[in-house]
Protein backbone atom coordinates (compact mmCIF):
# COMPACT_ATOMS: atom_id res chain seq x y z
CA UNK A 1 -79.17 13.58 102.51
CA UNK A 2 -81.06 11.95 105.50
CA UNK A 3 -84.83 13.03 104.74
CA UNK A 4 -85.79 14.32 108.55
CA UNK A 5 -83.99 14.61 112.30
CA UNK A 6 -85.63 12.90 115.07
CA UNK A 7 -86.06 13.10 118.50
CA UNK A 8 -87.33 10.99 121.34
CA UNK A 9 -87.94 12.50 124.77
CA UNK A 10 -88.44 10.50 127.44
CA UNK A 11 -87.34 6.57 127.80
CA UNK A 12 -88.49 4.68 124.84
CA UNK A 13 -90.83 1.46 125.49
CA UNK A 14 -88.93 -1.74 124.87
CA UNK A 15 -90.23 -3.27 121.37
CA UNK A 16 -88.80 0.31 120.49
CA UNK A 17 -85.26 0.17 122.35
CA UNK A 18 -85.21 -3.62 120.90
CA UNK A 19 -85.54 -2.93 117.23
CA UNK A 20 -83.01 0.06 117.31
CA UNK A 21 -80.59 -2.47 119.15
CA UNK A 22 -81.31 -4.56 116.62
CA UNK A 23 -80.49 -2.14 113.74
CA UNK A 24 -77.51 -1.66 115.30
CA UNK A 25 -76.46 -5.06 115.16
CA UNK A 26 -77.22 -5.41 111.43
CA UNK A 27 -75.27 -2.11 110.71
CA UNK A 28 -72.10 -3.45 112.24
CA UNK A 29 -72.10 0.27 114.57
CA UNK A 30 -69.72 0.17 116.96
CA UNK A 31 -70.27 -0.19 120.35
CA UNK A 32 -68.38 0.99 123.82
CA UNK A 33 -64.96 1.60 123.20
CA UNK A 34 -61.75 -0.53 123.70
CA UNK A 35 -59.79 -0.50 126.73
CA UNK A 36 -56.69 0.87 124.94
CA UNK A 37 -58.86 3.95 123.40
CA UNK A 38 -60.59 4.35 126.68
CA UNK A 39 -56.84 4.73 128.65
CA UNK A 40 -55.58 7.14 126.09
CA UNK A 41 -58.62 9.60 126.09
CA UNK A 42 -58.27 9.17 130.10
CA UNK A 43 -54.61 10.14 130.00
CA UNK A 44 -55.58 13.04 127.42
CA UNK A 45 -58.57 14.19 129.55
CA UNK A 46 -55.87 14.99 132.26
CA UNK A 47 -53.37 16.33 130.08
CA UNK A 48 -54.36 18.40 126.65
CA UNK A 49 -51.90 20.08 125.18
CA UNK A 50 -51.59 23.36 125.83
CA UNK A 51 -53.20 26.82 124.51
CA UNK A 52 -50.56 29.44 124.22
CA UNK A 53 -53.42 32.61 124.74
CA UNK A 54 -55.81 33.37 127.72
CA UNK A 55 -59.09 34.24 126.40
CA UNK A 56 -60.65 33.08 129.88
CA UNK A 57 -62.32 36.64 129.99
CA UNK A 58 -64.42 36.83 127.31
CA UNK A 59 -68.40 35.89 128.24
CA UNK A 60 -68.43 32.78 125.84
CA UNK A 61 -72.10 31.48 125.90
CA UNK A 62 -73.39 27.72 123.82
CA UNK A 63 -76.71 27.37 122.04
CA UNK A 64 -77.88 23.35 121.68
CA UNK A 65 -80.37 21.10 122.44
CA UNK A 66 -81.35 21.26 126.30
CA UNK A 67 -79.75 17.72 126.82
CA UNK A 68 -77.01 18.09 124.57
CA UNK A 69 -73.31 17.80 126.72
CA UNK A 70 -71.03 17.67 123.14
CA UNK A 71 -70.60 21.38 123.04
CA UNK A 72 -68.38 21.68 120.18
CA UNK A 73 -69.26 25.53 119.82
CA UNK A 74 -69.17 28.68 122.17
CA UNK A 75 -69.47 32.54 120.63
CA UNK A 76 -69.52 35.89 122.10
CA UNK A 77 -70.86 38.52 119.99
CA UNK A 78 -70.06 42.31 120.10
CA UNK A 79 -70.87 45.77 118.23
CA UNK A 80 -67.52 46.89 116.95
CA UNK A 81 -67.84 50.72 115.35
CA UNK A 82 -70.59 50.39 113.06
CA UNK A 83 -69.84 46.76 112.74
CA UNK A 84 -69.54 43.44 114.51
CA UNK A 85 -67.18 40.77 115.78
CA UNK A 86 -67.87 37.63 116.10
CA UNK A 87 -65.98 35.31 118.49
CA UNK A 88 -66.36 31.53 117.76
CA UNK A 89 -64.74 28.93 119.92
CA UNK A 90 -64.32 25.28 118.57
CA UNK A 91 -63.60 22.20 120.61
CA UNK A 92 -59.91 21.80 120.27
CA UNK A 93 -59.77 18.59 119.71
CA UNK A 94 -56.36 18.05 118.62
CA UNK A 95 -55.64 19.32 121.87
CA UNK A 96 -56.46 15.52 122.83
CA UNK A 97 -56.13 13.60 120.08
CA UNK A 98 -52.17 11.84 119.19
CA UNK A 99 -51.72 11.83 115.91
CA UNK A 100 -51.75 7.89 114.91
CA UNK A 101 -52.57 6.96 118.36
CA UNK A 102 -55.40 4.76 119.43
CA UNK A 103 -58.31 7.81 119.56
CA UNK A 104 -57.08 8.82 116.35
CA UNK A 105 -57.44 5.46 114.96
CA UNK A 106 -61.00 5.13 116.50
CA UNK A 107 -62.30 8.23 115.01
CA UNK A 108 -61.20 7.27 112.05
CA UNK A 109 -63.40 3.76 112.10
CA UNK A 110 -66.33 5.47 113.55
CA UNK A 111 -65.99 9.15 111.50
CA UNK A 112 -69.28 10.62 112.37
CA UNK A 113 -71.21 10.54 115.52
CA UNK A 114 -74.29 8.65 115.06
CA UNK A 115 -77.46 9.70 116.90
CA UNK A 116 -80.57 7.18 117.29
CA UNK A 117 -83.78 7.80 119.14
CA UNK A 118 -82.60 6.13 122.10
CA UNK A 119 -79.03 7.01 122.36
CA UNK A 120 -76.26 8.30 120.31
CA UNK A 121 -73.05 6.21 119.18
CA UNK A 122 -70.26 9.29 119.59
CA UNK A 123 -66.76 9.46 117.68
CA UNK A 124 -65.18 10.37 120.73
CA UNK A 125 -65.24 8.68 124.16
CA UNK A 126 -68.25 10.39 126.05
CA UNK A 127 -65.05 11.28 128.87
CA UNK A 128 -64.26 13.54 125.40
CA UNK A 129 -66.74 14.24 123.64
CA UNK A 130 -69.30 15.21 126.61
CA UNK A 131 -66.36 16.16 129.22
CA UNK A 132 -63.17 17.54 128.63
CA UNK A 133 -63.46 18.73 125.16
CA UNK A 134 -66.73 19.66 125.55
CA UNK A 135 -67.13 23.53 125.81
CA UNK A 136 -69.52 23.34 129.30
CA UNK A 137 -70.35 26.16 131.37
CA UNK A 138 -68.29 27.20 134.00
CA UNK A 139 -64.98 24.87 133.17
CA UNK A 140 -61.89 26.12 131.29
CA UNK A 141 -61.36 24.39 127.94
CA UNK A 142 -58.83 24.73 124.73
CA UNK A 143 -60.35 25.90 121.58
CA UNK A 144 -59.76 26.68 118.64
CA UNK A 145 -60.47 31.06 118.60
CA UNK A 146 -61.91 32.40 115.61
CA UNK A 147 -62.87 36.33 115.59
CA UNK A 148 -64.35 37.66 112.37
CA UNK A 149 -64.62 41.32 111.89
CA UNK A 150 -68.02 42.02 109.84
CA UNK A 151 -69.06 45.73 108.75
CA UNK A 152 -72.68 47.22 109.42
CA UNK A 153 -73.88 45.21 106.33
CA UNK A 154 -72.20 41.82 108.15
CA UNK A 155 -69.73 41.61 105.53
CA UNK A 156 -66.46 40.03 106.42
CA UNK A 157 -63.61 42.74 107.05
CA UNK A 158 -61.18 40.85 108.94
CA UNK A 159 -60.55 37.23 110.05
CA UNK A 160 -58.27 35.44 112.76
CA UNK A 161 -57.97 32.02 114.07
CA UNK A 162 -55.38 30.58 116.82
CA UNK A 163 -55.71 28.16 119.94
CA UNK A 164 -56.98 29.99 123.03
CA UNK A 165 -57.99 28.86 126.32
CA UNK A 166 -61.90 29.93 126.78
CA UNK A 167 -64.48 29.65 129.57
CA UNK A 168 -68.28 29.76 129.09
CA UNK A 169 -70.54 31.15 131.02
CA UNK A 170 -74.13 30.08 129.68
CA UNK A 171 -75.47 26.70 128.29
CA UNK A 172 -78.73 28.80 126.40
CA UNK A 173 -81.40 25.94 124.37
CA UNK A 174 -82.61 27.61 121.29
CA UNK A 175 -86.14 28.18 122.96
CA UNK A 176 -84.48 30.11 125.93
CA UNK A 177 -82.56 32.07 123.19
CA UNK A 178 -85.59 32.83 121.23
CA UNK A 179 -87.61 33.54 124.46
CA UNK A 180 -84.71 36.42 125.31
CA UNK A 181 -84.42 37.74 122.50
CA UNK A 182 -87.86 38.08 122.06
CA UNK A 183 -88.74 39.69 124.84
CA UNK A 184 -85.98 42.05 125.08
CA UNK A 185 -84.24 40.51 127.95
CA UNK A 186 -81.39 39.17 126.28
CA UNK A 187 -78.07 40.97 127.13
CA UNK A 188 -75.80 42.09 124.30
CA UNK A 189 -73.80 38.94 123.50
CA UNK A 190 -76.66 37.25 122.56
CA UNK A 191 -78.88 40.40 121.68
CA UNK A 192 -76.82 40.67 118.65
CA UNK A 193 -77.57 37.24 117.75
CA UNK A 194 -80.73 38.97 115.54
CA UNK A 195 -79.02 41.54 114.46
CA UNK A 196 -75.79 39.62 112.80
CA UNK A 197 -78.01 36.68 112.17
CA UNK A 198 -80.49 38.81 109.99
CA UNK A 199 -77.35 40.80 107.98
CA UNK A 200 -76.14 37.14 106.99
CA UNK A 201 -79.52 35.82 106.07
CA UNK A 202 -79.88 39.31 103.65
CA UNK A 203 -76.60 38.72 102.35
CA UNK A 204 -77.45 34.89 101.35
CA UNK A 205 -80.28 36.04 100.12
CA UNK A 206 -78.18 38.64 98.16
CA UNK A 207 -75.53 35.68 96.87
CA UNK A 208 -78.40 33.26 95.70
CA UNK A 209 -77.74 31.31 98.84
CA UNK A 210 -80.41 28.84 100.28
CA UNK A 211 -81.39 27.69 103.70
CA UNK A 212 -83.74 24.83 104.31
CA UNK A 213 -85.89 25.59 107.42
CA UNK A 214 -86.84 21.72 106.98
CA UNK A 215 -89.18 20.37 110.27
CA UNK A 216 -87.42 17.59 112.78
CA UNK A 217 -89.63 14.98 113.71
CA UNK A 218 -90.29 14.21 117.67
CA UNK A 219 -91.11 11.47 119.34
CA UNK A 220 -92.88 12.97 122.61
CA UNK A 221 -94.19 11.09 125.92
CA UNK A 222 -97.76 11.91 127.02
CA UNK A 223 -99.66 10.33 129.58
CA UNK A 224 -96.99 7.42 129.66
CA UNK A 225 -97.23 6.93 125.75
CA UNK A 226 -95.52 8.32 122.86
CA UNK A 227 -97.14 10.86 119.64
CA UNK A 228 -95.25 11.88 117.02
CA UNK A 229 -95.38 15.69 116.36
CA UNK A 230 -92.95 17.87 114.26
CA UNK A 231 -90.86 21.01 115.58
CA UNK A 232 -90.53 23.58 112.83
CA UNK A 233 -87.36 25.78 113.61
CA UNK A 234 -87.38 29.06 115.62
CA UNK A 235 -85.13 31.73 114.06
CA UNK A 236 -82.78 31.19 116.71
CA UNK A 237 -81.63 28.26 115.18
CA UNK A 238 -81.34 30.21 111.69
CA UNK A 239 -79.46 32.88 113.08
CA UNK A 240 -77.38 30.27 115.13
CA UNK A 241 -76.48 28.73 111.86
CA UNK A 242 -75.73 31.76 110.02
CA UNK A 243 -72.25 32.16 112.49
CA UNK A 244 -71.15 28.51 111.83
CA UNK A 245 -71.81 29.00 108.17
CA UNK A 246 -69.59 32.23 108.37
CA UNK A 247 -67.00 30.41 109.73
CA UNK A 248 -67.19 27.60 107.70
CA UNK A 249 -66.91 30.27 104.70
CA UNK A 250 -63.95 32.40 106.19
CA UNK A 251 -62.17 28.97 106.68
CA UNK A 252 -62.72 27.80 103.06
CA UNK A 253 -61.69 30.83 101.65
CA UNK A 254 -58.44 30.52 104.14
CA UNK A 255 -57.55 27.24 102.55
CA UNK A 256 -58.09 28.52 98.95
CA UNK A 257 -55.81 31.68 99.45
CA UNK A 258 -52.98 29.20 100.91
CA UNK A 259 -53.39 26.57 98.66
CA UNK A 260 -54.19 23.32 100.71
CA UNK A 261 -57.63 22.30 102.38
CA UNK A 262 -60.37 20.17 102.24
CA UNK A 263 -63.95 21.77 101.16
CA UNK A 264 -67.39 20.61 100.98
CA UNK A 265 -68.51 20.65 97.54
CA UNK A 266 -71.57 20.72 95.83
CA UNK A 267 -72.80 21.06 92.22
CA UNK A 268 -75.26 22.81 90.78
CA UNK A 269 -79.27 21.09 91.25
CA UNK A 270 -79.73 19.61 87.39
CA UNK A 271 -82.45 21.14 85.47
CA UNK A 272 -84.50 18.06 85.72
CA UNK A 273 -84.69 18.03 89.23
CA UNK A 274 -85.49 21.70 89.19
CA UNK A 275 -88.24 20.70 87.04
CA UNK A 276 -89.75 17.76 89.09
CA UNK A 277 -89.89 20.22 92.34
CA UNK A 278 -91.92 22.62 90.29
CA UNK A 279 -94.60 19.51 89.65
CA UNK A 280 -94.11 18.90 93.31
CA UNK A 281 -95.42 22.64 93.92
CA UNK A 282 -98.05 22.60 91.44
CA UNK A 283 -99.35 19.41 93.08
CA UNK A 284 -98.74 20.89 96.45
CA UNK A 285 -100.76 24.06 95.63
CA UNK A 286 -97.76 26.21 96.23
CA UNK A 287 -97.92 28.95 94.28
CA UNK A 288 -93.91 28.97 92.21
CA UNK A 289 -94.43 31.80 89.82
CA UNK A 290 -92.22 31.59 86.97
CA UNK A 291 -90.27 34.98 87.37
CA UNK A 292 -89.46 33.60 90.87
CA UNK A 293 -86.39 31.91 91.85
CA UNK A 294 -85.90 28.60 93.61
CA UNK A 295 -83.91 30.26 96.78
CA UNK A 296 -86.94 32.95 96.83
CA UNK A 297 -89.61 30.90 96.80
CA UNK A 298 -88.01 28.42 100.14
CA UNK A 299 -87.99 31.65 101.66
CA UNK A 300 -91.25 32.14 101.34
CA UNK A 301 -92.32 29.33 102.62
CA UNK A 302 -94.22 28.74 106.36
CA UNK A 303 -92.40 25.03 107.84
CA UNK A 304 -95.57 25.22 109.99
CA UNK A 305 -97.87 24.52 107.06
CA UNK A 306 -98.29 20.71 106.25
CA UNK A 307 -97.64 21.10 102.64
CA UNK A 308 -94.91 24.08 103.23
CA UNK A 309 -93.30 21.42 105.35
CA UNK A 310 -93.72 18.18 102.66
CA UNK A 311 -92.08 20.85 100.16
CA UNK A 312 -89.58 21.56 102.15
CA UNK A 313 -88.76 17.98 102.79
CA UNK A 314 -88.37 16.97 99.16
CA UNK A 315 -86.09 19.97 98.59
CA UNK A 316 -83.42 18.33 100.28
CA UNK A 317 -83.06 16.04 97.45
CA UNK A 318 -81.58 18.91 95.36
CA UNK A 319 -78.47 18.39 98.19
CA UNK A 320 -77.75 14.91 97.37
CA UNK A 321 -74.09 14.80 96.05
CA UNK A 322 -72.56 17.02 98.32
CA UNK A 323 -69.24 15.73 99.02
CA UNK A 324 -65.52 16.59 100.34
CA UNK A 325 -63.11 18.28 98.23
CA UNK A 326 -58.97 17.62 98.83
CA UNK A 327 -56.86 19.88 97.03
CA UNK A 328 -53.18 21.36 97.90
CA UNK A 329 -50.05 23.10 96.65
CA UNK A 330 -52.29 25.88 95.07
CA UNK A 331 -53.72 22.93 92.90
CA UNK A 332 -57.28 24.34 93.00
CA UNK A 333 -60.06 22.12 91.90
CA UNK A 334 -62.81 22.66 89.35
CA UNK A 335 -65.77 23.06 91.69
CA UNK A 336 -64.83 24.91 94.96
CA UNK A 337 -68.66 25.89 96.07
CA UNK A 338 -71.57 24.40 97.26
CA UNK A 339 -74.69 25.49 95.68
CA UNK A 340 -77.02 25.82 98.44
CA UNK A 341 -74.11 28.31 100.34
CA UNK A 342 -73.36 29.67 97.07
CA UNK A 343 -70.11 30.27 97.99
CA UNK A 344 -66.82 28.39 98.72
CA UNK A 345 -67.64 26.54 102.58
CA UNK A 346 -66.07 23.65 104.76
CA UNK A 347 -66.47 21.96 107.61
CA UNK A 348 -64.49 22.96 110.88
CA UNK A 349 -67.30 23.70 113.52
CA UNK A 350 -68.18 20.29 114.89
CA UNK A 351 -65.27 18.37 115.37
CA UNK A 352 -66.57 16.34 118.74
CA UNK A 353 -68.80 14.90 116.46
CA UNK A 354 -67.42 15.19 112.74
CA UNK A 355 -64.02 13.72 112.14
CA UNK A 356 -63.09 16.46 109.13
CA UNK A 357 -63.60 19.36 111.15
CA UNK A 358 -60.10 18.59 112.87
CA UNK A 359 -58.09 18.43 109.91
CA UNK A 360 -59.76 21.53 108.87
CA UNK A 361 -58.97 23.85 112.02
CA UNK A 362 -55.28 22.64 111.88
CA UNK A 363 -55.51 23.42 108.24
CA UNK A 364 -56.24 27.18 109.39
CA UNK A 365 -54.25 27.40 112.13
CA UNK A 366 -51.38 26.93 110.08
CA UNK A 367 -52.30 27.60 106.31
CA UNK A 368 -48.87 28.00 105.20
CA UNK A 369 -47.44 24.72 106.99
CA UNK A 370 -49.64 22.45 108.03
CA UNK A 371 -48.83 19.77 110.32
CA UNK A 372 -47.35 16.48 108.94
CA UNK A 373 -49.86 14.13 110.20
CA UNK A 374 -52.96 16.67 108.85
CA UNK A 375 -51.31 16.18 104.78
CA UNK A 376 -50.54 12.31 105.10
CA UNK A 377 -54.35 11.91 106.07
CA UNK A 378 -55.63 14.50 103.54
CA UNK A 379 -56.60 12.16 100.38
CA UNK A 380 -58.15 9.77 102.07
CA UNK A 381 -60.63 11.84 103.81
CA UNK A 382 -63.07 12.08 101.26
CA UNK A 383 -63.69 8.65 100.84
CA UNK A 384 -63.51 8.31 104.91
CA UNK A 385 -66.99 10.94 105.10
CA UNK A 386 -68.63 9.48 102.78
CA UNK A 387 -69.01 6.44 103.88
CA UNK A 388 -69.41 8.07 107.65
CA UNK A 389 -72.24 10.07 106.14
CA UNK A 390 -73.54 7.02 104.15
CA UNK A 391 -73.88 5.06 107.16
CA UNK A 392 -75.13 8.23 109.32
CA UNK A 393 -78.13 8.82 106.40
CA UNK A 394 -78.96 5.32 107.00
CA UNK A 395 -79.40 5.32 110.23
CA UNK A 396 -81.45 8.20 109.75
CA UNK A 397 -84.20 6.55 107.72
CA UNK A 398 -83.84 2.84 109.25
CA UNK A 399 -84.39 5.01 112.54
CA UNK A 400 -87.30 6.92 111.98
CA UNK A 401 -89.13 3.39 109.68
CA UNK A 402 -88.54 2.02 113.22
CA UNK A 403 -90.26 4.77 115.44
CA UNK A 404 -93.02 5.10 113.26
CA UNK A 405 -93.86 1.68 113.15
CA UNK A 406 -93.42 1.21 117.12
CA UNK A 407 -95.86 4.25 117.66
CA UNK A 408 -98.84 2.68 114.69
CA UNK A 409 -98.17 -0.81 115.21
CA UNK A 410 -101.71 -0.97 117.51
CA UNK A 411 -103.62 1.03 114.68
CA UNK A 412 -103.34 -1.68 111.90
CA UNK A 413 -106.75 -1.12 110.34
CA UNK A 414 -107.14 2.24 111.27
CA UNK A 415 -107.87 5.08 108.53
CA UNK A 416 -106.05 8.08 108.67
CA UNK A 417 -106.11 11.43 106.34
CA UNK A 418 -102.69 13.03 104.73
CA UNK A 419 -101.22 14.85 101.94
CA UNK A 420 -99.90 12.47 99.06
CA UNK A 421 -96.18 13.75 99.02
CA UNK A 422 -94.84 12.18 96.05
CA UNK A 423 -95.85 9.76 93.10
CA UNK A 424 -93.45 7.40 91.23
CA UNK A 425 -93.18 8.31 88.04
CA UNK A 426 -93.13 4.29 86.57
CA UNK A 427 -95.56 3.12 89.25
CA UNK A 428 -98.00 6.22 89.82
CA UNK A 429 -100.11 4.25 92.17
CA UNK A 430 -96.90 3.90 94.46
CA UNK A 431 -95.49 6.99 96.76
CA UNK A 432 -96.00 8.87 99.96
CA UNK A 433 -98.31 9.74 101.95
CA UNK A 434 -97.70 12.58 104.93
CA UNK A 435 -100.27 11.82 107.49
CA UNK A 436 -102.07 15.17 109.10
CA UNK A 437 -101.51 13.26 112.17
CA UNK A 438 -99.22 11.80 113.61
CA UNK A 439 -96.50 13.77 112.02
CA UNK A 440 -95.74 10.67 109.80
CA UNK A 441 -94.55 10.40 106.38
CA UNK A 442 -94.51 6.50 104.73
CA UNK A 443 -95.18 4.63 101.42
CA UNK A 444 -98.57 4.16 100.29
CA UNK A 445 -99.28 1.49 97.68
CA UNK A 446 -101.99 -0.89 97.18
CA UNK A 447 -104.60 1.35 94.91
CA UNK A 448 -105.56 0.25 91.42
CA UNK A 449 -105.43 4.23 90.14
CA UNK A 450 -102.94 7.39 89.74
CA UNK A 451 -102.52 8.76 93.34
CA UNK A 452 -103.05 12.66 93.28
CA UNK A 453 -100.38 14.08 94.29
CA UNK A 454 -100.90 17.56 96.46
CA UNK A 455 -103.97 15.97 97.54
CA UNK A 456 -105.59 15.04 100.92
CA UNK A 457 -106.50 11.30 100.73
CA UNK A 458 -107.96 8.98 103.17
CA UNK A 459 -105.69 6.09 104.00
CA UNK A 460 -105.71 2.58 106.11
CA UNK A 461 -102.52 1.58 107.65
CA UNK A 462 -101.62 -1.61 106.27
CA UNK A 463 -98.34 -2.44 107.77
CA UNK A 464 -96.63 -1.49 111.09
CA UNK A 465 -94.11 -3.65 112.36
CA UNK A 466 -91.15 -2.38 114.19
CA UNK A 467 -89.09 -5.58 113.69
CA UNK A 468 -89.23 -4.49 109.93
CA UNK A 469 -88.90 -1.59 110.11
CA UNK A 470 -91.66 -0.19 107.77
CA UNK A 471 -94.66 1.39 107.72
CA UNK A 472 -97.25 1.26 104.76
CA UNK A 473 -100.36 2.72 103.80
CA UNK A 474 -103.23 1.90 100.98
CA UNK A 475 -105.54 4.27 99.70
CA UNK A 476 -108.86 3.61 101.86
């Protein structure tokens, strides 16, 4: 799993925007798209197929990134007796996308958008992905309609899923959401958000499920330069992701009643990797008492706090070997949940961006007879995401290596004071240190003794050069 998101706001400096073109290059990522791709999405941008309902009138409002345009998901939220219902639009992107055609083929090369600091590399032409697909404000677009009945606890009562035509009304950023909500000036629709977001959250809790509220990493201008800080999540975004992890669940549990899906799978966290977190909270001075379980303890945890937020970061090393699951004609395979949902789960809320996600809508939309072109593609989508994924969780780390040497590669020489992270267990004067700042977490080696682990440490930056991408650190 990548280790951390990342962010740049502003317009990088060039050393920066000419080692990530550079990492580009040497990770063979596509570039702009080919004229016959480019024609077809044109052509499809004019004329989607059609939606057979009207659901024009509902309020649909987003929550995203302020700068985000691929909108793949829109909800309206309502009280409905004691309970809720949840309305969740997905970019139909089959509404665009010819089977075998040239976009189809494309998506299937790239698989997975692919963001970097400077600019993203999207699976979809941005005339797509960021237009006529995308689920903007104040334009009428096809989706893909899911409403999911919930009772007062935020169970699931009742679910339905068909093609609708929708219409947003609000493009909210999770701080604007939180800000709302907060303050009591958020209408109903997104009122609720709490309330149904809270009731999921109790009932993970209640099924052993985990979510990791894990830091992103920002790259932010300042007086014409550029810090590194980290953003710990608001809520919001918990909350937000509680309603595409609902749907991802009702969806999975669609495909297993009819037979024929695609899940993503993960198995259990082996005991020895259970075991080397609990050394990583012992060094960390996080208190893991031993009648207390793994999910309880992340929950108790403050991303805020520096060494809440290094924990937090070497948790997502218990999600490594997640993967995709094909199965069909009621041939159900041995694992069916991932352990961190705790609970059978795929992948159909980000299809601008994912390619999977549009196999699994049409897989719901028509459980019992899915189309033709959805089972000849089925087997080989595993294999498809994860290389996608591969190549996206390398981008990931090449990315931020990058960054953090462009931002420290004036401070050679300086010293600098962080938490040591993590020790190698054969080389225990080898790991990571995370610096207090800038939010900054790289190898340190050099020393001639154990590093502590858990332990503040002065350090001298050693290496910084963006060209290779790597940052080091020695024990000052």
């Amino acid at each position: 799993m990548p280790r951390r998101r990342i962010r740049v706001t502003g317009t990088p400096a060039a050393p920066l925007r000419a080692a990530l073109t550079a990492l580009r290059a040497e990770l063979g990522v596509p570039g702009t798209f080919p004229p016959e791709v480019l024609a077809e999405a044109e052509a499809a941008a004019k004329a989607p197929m059609p939606a057979a309902e009207d659901a024009t009138d509902i309020p649909f409002f987003t929550i995203d990134p302020p700068t985000s345009m691929d909108l793949d998901q829109a909800m309206h939220l309502s009280r409905r007796g004691s309970g809720f219902r949840v309305r969740y639009a997905i970019a139909d992107v089959a509404a665009f996308v010819v089977p075998g055609g040239a976009l189809d083929a494309e998506a299937h090369r790239r698989v997975t958008t692919l963001y970097f600091p400077d600019e993203k590399t999207p699976l979809h032409p941005p005339l797509l992905s960021e237009g006529a697909a995308s689920l903007l404000p104040d334009v009428t677009r096809p989706a893909v309609l899911w409403t999911i009945d919930l009772d007062a606890d935020g169970r699931t009562s009742a679910v339905d899923v068909r093609r609708a035509l929708v219409r947003s009304r609000a493009k909210l950023d999770y701080a604007t959401a939180q800000r709302r909500i907060d303050t009591g000036t958020a209408e109903e629709p997104l009122a609720l958000l709490k309330d149904i977001g809270e009731a999921r959250e109790r009932l993970e809790v209640e099924r052993g499920g985990i979510s990791l509220n894990v830091p992103e990493q920002e790259i932010v201008e300042h007086d014409h330069t550029y810090e590194l800080a980290y953003r710990a999540p608001l809520p919001a975004d918990g909350w937000n992701a509680q309603i595409s992890l609902l749907t991802g669940m009702a969806a999975a549990d669609l495909m297993l009643t009819h037979g024929t899906g695609v899940l993503r799978t993960l198995p259990a966290a082996p005991d020895g990797a259970v075991g080397r977190l609990h050394r990583t909270a012992q060094a960390l001075h996080i208190d893991w008492p031993h009648h207390m379980s793994y999910a309880a303890l992340i929950r108790s945890l403050d991303p805020h706090l520096p060494h809440h937020a290094a924990f937090l970061q070497e948790c997502t090393t218990l999600l490594r070997g997640a993967g995709y699951t094909v199965f069909r004609d009621g041939d159900l395979p041995p694992l069916t949940t991932h352990a961190a949902v705790a609970a059978p789960y795929t992948h159909c809320t980000a299809p601008l961006r994912r390619l999977v996600d549009r196999y699994a809508s049409e897989l719901c939309l028509a459980p019992d007879s899915p189309p033709a072109w959805v089972l000849a593609g089925l087997d080989a989508l595993p294999k498809e995401m994860a290389d996608g994924t591969r190549l996206a969780g390398t981008v990931e780390r090449e990315c931020v290596d990058i960054v953090e040497a462009a931002l420290l590669k004036d401070r050679v020489g300086d010293l600098f004071v962080g938490y040591v992270v993590d020790v190698e267990e054969r080389q225990p004067t080898v790991g990571k240190v995370q610096l207090d700042a800038p939010a900054v977490v790289a190898r340190l080696e050099g020393g001639t003794t154990p590093l502590p682990l858990g332990e503040r440490l002065r350090v001298r930056l050693t290496q910084a050069d963006p060209g290779m991408s790597k940052v080091r650190f020695a024990p000052a």
